[in-house]
N, C-alpha and C. Protein backbone atom coordinates (compact mmCIF):
# COMPACT_ATOMS: atom_id res chain seq x y z
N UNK A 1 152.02 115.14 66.85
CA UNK A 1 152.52 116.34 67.48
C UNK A 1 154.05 116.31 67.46
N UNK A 2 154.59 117.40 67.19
CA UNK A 2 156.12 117.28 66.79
C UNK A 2 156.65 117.23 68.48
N UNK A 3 158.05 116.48 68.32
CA UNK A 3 158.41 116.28 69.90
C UNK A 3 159.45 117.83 70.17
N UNK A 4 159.52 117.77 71.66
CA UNK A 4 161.00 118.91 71.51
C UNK A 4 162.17 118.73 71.24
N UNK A 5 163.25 119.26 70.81
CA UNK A 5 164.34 118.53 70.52
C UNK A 5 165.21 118.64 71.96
N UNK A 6 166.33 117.70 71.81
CA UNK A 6 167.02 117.46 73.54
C UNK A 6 167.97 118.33 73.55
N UNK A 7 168.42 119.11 72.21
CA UNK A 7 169.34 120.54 72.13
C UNK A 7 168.55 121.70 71.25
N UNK A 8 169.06 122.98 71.67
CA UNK A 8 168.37 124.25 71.04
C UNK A 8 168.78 124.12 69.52
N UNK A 9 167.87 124.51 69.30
CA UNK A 9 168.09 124.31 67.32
C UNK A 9 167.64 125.55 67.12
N UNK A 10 168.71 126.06 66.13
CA UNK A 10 168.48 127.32 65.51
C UNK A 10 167.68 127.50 64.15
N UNK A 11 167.00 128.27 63.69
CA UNK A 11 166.56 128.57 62.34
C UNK A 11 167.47 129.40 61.60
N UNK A 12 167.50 129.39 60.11
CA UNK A 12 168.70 130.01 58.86
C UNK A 12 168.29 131.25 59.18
N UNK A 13 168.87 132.09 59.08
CA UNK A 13 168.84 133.69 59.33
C UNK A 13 167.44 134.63 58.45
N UNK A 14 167.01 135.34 58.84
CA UNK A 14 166.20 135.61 57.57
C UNK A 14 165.97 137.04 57.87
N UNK A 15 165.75 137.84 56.75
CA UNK A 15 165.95 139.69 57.36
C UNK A 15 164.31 140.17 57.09
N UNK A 16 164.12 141.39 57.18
CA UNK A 16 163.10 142.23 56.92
C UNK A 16 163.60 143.37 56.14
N UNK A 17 164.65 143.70 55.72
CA UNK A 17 165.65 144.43 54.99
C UNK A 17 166.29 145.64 55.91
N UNK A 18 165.47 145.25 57.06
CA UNK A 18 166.84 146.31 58.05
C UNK A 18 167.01 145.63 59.13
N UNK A 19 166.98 144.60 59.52
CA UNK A 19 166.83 143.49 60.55
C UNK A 19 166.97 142.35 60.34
N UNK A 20 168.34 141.27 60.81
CA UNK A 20 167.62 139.87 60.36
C UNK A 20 167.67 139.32 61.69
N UNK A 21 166.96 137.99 61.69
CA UNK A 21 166.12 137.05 62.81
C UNK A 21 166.45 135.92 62.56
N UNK A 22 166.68 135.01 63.63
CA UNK A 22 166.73 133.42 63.69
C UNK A 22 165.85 133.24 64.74
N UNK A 23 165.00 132.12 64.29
CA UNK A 23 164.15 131.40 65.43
C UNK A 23 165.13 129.97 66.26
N UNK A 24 164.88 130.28 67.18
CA UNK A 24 165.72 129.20 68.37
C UNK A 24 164.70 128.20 69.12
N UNK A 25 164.69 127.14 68.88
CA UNK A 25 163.55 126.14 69.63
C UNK A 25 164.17 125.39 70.36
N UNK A 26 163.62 125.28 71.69
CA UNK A 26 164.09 124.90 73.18
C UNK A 26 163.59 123.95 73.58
N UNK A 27 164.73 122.67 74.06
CA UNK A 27 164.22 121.49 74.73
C UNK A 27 163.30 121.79 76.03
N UNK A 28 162.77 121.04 76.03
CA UNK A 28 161.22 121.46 77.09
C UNK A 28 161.97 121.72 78.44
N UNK A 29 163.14 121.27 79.10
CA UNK A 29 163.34 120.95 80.25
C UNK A 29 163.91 123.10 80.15
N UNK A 30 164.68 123.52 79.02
CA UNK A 30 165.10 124.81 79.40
C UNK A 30 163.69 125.51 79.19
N UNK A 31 163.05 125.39 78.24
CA UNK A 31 161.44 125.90 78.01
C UNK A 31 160.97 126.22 79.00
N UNK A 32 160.33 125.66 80.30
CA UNK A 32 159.84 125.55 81.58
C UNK A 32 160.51 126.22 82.44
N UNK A 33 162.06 126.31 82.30
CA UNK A 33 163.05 127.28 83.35
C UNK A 33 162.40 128.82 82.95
N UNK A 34 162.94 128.87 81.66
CA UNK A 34 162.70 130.09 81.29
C UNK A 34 161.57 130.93 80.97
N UNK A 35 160.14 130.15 81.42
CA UNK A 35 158.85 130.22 80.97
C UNK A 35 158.70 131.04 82.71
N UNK A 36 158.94 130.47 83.65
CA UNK A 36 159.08 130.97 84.60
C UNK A 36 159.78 132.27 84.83
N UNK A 37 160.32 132.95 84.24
CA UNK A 37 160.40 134.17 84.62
C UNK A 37 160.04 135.16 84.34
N UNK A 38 159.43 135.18 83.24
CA UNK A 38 157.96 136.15 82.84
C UNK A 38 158.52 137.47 82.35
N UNK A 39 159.75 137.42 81.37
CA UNK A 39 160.44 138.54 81.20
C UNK A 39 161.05 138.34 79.64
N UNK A 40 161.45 138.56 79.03
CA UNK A 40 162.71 138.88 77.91
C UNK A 40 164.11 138.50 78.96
N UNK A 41 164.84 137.32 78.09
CA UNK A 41 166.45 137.28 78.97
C UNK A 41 167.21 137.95 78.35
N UNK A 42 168.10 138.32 79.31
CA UNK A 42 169.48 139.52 78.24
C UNK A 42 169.92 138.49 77.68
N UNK A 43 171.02 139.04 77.05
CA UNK A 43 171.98 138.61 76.25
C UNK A 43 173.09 137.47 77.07
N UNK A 44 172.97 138.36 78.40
CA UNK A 44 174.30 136.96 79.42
C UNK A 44 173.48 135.76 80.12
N UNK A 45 172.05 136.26 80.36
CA UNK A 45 170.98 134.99 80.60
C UNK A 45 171.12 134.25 79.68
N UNK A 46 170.87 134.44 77.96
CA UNK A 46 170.54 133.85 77.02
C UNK A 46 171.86 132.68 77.33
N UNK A 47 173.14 133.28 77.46
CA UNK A 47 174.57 132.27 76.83
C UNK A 47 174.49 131.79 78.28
N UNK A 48 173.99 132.10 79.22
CA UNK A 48 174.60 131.33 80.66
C UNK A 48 173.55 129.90 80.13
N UNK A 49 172.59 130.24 79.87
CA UNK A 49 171.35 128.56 79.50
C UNK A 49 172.25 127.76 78.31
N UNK A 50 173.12 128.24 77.66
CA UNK A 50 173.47 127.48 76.54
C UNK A 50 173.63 127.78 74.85
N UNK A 51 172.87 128.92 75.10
CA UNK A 51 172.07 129.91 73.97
C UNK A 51 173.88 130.13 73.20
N UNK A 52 173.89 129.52 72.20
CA UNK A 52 175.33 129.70 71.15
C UNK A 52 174.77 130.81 70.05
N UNK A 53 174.54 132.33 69.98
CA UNK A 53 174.33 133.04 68.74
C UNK A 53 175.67 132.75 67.81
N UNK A 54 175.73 132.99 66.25
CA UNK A 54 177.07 132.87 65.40
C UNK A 54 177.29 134.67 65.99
N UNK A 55 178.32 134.95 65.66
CA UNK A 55 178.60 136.42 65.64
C UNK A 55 178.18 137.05 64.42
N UNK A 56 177.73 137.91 64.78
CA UNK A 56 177.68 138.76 63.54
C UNK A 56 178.80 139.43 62.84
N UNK A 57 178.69 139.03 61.18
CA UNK A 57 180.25 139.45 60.72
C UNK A 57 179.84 140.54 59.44
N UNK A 58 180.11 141.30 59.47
CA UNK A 58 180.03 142.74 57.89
C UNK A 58 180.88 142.37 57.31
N UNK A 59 181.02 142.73 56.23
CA UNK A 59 181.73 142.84 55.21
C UNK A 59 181.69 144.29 54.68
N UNK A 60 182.28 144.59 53.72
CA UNK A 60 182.82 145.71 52.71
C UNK A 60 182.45 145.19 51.51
């Protein structure tokens, strides 16, 4: 059985051609915080736990 890791690990970006997605896997101890609140976290929940997104950058 794979273990959890002791920091959030991100997955490489990947799109649907109008959307792209990274999967984020959570050491068990934030897993269990956040399992408890039975909701979707915003965006300032996500970075107050630790949650580092890259920014999103466009180009021309």
């Amino acid at each position: 059985m794979p273990r959890c890791p002791t920091d959030i690990v991100y997955s490489e970006k990947y799109t649907d051609g109008e959307f792209e997605y990274r999967h984020v896997i959570l050491p068990h101890e934030l897993y269990k915080k956040i399992s408890k609140i039975g909701r979707l976290l915003t965006e300032q929940e996500w970075r107050s736990l630790g949650y580092k997104r890259i920014p999103w950058m466009g180009s021309l």
